[in-house]
Protein backbone atom coordinates (compact mmCIF):
# COMPACT_ATOMS: atom_id res chain seq x y z
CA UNK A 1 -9.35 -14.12 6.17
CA UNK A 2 -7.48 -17.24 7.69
CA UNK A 3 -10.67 -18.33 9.16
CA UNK A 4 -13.13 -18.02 6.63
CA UNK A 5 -9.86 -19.93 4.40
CA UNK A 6 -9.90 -22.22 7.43
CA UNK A 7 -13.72 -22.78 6.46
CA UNK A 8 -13.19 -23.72 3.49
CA UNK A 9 -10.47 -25.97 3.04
CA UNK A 10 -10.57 -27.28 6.04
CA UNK A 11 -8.61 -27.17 9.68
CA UNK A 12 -5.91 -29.78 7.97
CA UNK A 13 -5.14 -27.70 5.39
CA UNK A 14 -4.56 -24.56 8.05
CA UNK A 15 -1.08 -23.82 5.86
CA UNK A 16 -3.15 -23.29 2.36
CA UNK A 17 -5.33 -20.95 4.14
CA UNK A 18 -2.19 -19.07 5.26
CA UNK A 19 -0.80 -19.36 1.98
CA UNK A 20 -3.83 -17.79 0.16
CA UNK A 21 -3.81 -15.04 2.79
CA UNK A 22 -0.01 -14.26 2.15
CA UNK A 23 -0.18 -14.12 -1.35
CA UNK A 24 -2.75 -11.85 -0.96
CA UNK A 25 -0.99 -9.12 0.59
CA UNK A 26 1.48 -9.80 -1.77
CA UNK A 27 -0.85 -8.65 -4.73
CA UNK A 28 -1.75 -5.75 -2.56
CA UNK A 29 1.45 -4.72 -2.16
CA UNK A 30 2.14 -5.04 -5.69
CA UNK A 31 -1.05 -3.66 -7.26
CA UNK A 32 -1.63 -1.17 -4.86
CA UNK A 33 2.03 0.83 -5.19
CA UNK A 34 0.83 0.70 -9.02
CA UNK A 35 -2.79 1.90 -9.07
CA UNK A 36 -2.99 3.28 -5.56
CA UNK A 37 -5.34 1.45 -2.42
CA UNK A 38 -8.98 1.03 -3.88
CA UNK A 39 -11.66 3.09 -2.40
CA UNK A 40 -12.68 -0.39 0.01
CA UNK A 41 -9.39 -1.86 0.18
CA UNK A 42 -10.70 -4.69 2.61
CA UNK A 43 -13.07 -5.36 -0.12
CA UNK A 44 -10.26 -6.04 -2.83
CA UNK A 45 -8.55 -8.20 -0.38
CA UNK A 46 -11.33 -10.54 -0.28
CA UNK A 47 -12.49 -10.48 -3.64
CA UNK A 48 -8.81 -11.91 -4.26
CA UNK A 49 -8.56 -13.95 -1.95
CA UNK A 50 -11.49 -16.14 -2.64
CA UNK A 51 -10.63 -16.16 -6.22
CA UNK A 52 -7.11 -17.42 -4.99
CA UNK A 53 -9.48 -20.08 -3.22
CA UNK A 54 -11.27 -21.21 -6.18
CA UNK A 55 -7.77 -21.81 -7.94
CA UNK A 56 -6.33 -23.10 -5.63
CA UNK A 57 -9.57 -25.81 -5.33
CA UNK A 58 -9.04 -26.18 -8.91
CA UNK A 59 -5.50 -26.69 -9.03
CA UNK A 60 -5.33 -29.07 -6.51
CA UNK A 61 -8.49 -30.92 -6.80
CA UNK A 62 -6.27 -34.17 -7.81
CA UNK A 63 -3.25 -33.21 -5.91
CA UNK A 64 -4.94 -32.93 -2.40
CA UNK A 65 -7.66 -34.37 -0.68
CA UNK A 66 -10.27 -31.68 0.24
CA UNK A 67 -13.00 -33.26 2.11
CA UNK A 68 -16.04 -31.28 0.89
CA UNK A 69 -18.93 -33.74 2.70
CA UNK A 70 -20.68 -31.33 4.96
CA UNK A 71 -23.80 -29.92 3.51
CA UNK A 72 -21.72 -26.62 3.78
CA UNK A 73 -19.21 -27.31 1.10
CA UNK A 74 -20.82 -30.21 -0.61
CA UNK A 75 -21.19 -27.76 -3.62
CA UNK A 76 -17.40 -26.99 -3.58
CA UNK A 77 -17.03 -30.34 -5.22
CA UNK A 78 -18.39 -29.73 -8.42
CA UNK A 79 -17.00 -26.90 -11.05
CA UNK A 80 -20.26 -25.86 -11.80
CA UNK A 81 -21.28 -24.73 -8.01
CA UNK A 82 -17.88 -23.88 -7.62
CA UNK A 83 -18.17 -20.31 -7.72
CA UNK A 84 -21.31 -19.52 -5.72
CA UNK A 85 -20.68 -21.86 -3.23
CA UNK A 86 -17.96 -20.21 -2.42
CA UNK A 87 -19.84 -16.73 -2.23
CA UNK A 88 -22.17 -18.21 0.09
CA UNK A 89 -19.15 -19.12 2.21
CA UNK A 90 -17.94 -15.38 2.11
CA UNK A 91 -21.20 -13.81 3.48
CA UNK A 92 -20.59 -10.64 5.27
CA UNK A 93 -23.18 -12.20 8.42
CA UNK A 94 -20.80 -15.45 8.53
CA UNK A 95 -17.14 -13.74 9.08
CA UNK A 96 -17.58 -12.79 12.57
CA UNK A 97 -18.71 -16.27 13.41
CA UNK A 98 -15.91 -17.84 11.55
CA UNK A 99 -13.63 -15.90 13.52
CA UNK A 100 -15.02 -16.91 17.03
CA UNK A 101 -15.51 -20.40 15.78
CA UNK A 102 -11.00 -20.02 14.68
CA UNK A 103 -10.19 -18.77 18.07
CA UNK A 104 -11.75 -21.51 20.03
CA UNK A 105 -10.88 -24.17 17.42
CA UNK A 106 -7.33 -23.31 17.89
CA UNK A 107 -7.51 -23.74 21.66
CA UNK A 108 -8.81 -27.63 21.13
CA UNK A 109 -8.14 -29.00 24.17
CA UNK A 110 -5.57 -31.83 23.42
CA UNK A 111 -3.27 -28.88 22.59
CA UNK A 112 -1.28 -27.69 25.27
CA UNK A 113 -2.24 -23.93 26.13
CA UNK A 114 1.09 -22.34 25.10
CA UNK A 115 0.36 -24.05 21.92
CA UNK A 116 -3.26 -22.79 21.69
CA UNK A 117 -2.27 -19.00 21.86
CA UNK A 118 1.18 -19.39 19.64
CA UNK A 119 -1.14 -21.03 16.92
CA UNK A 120 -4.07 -18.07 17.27
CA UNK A 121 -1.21 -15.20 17.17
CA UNK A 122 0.39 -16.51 14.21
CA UNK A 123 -2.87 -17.69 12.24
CA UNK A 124 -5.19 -14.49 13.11
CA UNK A 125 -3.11 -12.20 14.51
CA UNK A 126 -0.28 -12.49 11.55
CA UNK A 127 2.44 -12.27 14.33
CA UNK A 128 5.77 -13.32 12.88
CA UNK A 129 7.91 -15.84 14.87
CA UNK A 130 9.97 -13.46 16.67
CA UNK A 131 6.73 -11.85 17.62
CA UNK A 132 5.49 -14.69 19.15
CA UNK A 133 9.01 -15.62 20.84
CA UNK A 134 9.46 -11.61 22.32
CA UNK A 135 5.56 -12.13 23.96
CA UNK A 136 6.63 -15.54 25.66
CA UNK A 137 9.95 -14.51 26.36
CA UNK A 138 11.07 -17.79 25.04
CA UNK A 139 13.20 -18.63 21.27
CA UNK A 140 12.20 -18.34 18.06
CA UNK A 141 13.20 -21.73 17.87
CA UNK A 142 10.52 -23.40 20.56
CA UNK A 143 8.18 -21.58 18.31
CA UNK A 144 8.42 -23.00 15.12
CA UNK A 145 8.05 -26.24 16.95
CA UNK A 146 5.09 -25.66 18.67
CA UNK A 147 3.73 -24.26 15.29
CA UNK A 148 4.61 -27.29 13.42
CA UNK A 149 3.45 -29.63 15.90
CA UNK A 150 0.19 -27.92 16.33
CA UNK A 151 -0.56 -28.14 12.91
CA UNK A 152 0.17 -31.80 12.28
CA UNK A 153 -2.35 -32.14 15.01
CA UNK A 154 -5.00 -30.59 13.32
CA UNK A 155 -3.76 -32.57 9.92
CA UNK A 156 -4.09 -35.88 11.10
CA UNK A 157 -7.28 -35.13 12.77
CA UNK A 158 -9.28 -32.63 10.76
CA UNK A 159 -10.71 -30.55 13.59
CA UNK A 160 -14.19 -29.08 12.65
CA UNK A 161 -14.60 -25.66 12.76
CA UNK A 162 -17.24 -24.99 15.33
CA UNK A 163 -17.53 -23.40 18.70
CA UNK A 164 -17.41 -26.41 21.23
CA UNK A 165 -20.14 -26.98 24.00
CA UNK A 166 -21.44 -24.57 26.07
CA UNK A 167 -19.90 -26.39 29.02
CA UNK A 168 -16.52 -26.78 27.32
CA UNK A 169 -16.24 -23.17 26.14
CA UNK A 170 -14.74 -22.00 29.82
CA UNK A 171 -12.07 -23.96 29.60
CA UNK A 172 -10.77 -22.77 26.46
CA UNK A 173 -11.68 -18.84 27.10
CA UNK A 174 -8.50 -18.27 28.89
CA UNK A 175 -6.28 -19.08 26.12
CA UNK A 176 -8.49 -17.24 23.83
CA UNK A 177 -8.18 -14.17 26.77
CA UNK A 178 -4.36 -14.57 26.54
CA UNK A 179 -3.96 -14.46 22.89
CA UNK A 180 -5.91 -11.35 22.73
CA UNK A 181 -4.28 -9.44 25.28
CA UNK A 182 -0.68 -10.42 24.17
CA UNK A 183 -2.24 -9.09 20.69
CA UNK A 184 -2.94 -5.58 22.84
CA UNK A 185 -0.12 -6.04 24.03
CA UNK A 186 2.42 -6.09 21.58
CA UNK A 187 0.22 -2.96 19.42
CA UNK A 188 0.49 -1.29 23.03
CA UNK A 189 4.18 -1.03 23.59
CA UNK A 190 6.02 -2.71 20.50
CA UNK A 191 9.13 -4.19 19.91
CA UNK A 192 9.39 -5.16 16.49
CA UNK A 193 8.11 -2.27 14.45
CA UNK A 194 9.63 1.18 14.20
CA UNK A 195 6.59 2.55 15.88
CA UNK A 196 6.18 1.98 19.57
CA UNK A 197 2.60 2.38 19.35
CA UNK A 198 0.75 0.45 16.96
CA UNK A 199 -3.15 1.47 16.96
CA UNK A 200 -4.09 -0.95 14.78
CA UNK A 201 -3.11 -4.27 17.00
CA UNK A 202 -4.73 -2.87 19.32
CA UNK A 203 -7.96 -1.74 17.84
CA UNK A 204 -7.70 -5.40 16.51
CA UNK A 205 -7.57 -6.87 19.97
CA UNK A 206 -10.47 -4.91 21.42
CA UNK A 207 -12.51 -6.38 17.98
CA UNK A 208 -11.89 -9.58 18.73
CA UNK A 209 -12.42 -9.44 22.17
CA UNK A 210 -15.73 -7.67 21.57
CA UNK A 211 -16.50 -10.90 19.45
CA UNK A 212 -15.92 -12.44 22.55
CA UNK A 213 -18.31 -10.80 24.83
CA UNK A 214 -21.18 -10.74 22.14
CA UNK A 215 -21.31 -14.65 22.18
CA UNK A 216 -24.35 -15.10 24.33
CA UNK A 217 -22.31 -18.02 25.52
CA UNK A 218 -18.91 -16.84 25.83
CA UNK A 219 -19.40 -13.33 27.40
CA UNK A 220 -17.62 -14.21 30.46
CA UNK A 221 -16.50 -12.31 33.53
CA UNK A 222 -13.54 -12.89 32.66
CA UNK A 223 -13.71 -11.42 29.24
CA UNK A 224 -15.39 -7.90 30.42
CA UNK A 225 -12.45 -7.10 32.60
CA UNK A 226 -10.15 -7.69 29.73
CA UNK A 227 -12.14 -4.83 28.08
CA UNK A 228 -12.17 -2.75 30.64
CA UNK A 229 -8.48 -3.36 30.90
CA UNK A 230 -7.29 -2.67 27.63
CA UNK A 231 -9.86 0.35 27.75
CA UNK A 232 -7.69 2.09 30.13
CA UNK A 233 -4.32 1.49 28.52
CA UNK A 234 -5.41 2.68 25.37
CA UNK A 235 -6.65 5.72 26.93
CA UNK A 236 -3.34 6.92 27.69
CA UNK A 237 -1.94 6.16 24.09
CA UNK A 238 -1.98 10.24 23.32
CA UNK A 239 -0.15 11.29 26.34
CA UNK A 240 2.63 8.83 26.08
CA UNK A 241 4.78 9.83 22.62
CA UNK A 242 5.85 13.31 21.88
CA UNK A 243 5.00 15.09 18.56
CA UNK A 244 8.31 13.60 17.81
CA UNK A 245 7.73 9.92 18.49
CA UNK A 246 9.47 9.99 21.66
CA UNK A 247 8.59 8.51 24.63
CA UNK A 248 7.16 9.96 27.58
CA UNK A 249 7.58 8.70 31.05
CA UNK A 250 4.09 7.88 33.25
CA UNK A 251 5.43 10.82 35.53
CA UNK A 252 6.09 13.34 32.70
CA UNK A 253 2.55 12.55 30.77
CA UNK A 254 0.19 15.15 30.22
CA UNK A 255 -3.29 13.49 31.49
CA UNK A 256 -5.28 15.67 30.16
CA UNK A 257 -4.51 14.03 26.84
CA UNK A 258 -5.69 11.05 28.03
CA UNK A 259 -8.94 9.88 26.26
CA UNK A 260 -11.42 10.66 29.12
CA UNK A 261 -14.22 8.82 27.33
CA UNK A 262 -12.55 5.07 26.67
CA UNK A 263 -11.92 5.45 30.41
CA UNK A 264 -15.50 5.79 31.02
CA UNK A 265 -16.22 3.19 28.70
CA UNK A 266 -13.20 1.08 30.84
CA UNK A 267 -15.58 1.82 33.79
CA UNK A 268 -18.35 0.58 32.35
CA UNK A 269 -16.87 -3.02 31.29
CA UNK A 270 -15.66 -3.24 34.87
CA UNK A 271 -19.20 -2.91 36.59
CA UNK A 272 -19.71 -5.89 33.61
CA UNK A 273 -17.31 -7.81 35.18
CA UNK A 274 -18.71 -8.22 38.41
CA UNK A 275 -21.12 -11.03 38.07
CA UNK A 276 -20.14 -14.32 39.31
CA UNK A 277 -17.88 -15.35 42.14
CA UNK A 278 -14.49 -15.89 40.44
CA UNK A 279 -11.89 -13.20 40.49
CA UNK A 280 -9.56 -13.34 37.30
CA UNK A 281 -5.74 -11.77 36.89
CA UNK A 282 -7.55 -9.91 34.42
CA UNK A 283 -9.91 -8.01 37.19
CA UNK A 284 -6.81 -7.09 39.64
CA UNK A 285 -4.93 -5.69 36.78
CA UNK A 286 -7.86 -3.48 35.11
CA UNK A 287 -8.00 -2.21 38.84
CA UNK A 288 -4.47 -1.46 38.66
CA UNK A 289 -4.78 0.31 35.20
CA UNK A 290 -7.82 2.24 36.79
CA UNK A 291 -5.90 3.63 39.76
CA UNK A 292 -3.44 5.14 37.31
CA UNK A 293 -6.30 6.38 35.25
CA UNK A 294 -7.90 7.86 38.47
CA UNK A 295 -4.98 9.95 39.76
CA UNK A 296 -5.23 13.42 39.07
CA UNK A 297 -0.68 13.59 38.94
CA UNK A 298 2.07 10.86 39.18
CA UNK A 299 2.02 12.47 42.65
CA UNK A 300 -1.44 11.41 43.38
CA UNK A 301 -1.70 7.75 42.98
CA UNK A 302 -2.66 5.66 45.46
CA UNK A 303 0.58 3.23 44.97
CA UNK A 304 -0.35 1.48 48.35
CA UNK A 305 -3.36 0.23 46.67
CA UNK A 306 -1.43 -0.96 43.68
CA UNK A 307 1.02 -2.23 45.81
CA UNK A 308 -1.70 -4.22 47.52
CA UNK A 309 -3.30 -5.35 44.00
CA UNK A 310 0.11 -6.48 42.63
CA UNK A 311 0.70 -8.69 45.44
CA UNK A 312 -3.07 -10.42 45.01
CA UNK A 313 -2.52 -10.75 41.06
CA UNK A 314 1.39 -12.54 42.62
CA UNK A 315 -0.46 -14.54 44.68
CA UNK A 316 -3.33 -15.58 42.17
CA UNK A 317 -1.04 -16.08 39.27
CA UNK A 318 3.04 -15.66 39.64
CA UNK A 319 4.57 -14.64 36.95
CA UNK A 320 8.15 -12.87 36.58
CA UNK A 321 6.62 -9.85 34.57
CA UNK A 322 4.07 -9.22 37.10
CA UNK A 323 6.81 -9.50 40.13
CA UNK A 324 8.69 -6.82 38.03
CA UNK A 325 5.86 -4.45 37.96
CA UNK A 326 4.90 -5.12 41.74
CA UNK A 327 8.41 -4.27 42.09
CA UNK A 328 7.74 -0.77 40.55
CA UNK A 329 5.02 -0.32 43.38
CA UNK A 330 7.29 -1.47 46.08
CA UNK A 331 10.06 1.57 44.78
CA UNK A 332 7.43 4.00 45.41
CA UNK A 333 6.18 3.22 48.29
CA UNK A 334 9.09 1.47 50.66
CA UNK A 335 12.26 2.83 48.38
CA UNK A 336 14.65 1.92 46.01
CA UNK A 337 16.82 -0.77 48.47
CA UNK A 338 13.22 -2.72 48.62
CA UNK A 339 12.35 -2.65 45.56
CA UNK A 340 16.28 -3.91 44.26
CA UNK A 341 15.91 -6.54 46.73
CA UNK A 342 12.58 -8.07 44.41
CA UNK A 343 14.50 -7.84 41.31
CA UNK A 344 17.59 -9.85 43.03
CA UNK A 345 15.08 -12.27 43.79
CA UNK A 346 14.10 -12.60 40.26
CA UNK A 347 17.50 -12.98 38.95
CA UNK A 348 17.15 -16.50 38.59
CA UNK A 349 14.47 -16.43 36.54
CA UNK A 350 16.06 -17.27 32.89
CA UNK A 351 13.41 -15.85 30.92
CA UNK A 352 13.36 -12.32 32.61
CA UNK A 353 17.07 -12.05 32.10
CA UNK A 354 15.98 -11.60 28.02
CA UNK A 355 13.33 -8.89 29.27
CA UNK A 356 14.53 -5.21 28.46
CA UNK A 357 12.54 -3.78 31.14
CA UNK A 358 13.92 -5.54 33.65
CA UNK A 359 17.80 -4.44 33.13
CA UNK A 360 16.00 -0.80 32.32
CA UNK A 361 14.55 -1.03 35.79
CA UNK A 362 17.67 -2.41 37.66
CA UNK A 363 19.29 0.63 36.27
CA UNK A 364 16.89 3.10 37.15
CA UNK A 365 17.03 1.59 40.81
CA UNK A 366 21.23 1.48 40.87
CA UNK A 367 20.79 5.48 39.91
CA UNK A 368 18.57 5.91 42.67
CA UNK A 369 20.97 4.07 45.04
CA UNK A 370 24.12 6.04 43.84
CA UNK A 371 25.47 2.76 42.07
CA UNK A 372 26.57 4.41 38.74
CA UNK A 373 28.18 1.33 37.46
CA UNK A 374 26.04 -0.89 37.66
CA UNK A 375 22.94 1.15 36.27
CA UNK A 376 25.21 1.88 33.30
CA UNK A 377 25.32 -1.90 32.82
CA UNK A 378 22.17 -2.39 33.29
CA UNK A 379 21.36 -0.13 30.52
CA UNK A 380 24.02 -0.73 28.59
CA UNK A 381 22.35 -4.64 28.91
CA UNK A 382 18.57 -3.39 28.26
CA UNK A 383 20.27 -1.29 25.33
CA UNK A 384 21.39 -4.99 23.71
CA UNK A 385 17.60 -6.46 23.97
CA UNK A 386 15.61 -4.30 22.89
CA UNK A 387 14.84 -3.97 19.05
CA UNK A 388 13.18 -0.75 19.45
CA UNK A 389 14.84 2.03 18.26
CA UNK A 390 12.38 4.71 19.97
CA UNK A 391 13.71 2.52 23.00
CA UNK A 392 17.05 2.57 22.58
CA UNK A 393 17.16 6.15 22.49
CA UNK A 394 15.60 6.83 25.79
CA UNK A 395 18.02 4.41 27.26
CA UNK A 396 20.76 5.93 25.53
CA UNK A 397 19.72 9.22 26.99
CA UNK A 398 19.04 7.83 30.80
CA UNK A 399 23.08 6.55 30.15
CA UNK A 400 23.75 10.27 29.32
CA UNK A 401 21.53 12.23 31.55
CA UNK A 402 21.44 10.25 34.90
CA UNK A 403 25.26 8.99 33.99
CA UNK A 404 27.37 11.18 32.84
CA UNK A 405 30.80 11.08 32.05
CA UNK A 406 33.80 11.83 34.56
């Protein structure tokens, strides 16, 4: 809805669109608990919220300049076209396209990248600020000043809402990428909602990166293996909770609960992937998720191979998160003392000191060494960060299981 609001009022007046959006819900919330959720309950939600529009036109016609000069929303202007102007605006055929055109608008190039992505989770992925600050490891503060300085860009100067230039459209497709998969990524193992797995951010980032690869001219490498990736992560989703809402370890997962088909379809997006002659971070990691997917047991993967992916996607683009997981490989296939001696090494990074899993795996590694106090700080430490209760309770029962009391 924030794009098609977007449309309509106008990239400078981004904060009325979210405004209109969030009082939305609010009615829903409202109305709903009294009447019950209508039969097409994204219908309702945009019925109101383009009548919100049209008040909200009306109400601040004098108040705030709407630039309605386009031949698009010419008829916005007057109170007689009002109304079915603004239907033609809603079109079933146009919201798609509005929501491509949002992504890449929001990734304008005189915005920083970090920028680009904060902006697109918080305007069309509704992430909340600590939401944003948990996926860039980073403070809830240094997000609500990107936000505000983002905006005030496109405020003073009115940024159209159209998909740039063929030949300008790669270099905003990797923030576009990024925002998606941090999307998937927060739906596929989340730290701000009582549930660990949330379905519906992820269904949501596989729709918008399927708007993504539809685009005759934005169907990119690139994009493909970011299907193909998420494809095989969600596959697992069934295999990784118990009936209980627990979670279960990647050695302890039944795989024959994993969804056999979205690995196919995985598959499929990979052999997608392979035209042209760039190889993206997003390619080495689907390859990664597919040798888990492959192996018959925990026992069976090839964890040389990973090893030897993990150290590509470190070489092709370092991050600390991606050292931590290489790290994993390196425990199963050199040791624990190897693996510990990675994670020392990345000690000095200040933003994986905030990162759960990274005390979680020091811990599991002091166990394995026979260091018992120190993994019982280390958990003890992952036990403070995380906001997941599901979370905490697995910690709390590694502290009791592999550390018990004298």
């Amino acid at each position: 809805m924030v794009s098609i609001l977007t449309r309509v009022f106008g990239t400078e007046h981004l904060e009325l669109a979210e405004d209109v959006v969030q009082q939305t819900f609010l009615d829903a919330i409202h109305v709903w608990k009294l009447k019950g959720v209508p039969d097409n309950p994204s219908a309702w939600l945009f019925r109101v919220a383009k009548n919100k529009a049209i008040d909200s036109i009306r109400r601040n016609k004098y108040a705030v300049r709407f630039d309605f000069s386009d031949s698009e929303r010419q008829l916005l202007n007057s109170e007689y076209t009002l109304a079915p102007a603004m239907d033609n605006l809603w079109k079933e055929e146009l919201i798609k396209d509005d929501l491509l055109k949002m992504m890449f608008t929001c990734c304008h190039p005189d915005i920083t990248q970090e920028n680009q992505i904060t902006l697109i989770l918080k305007t069309l992925c509704v992430f909340t600020t600590s939401e944003i600050a948990k996926a860039f490891l980073t403070a809830e503060d240094t997000v609500s000043k990107r936000l505000y300085r983002t905006k005030e860009f496109f405020r003073e100067h009115k940024i159209e809402l159209v998909l740039p230039p063929p030949a300008a459209l790669k270099e905003r497709v990797n923030a576009v990428l990024n925002a998606i998969y941090l999307l998937f990524n927060e739906g596929y193992n989340s730290t701000q909602s009582e549930q660990l797995i949330r379905k519906d951010l992820m269904d949501e980032a596989i729709m918008l990166c399927r708007l993504v690869i539809e685009n005759q001219y934005t169907r990119l490498p690139e994009a493909f293996a970011l299907m193909a990736l998420m494809c095989f992560h969600s596959a697992r989703s069934e295999g990784r909770l118990t009936t209980e809402g627990e979670i279960i370890l990647l050695p302890q997962q039944d795989r024959s609960k994993w969804d056999a088909k979205r690995i196919a379809l995985g598959n499929a997006y990979m052999n997608e992937a392979a035209f042209g002659e760039e190889i993206s971070p997003y390619h080495i990691e689907a390859a990664i998720a597919y040798e888990h997917c492959a192996a018959k047991s925990f026992e069976q993967t090839n964890w040389q191979r990973i090893l030897q992916l993990y150290e590509w996607l470190c070489q092709l683009a370092y991050s600390p998160i991606a050292t931590l997981n290489k790290a994993v490989a390196v425990w199963q296939v050199h040791g624990p003392q190897q693996a510990m001696d990675i994670l020392q090494q990345l000690s000095s990074e200040k933003t994986i000191q905030s990162y759960y899993l990274y005390h979680s795996l020091l811990g599991e590694l002091h166990v394995q060494l026979g260091q018992k106090d120190q993994a019982r700080q280390s958990f003890e430490k992952a036990l403070q960060l995380t906001k997941s209760e599901v979370e905490k309770k697995m910690l709390k029962s590694k502290i009791g299981k592999d550390l018990p009391a004298d």
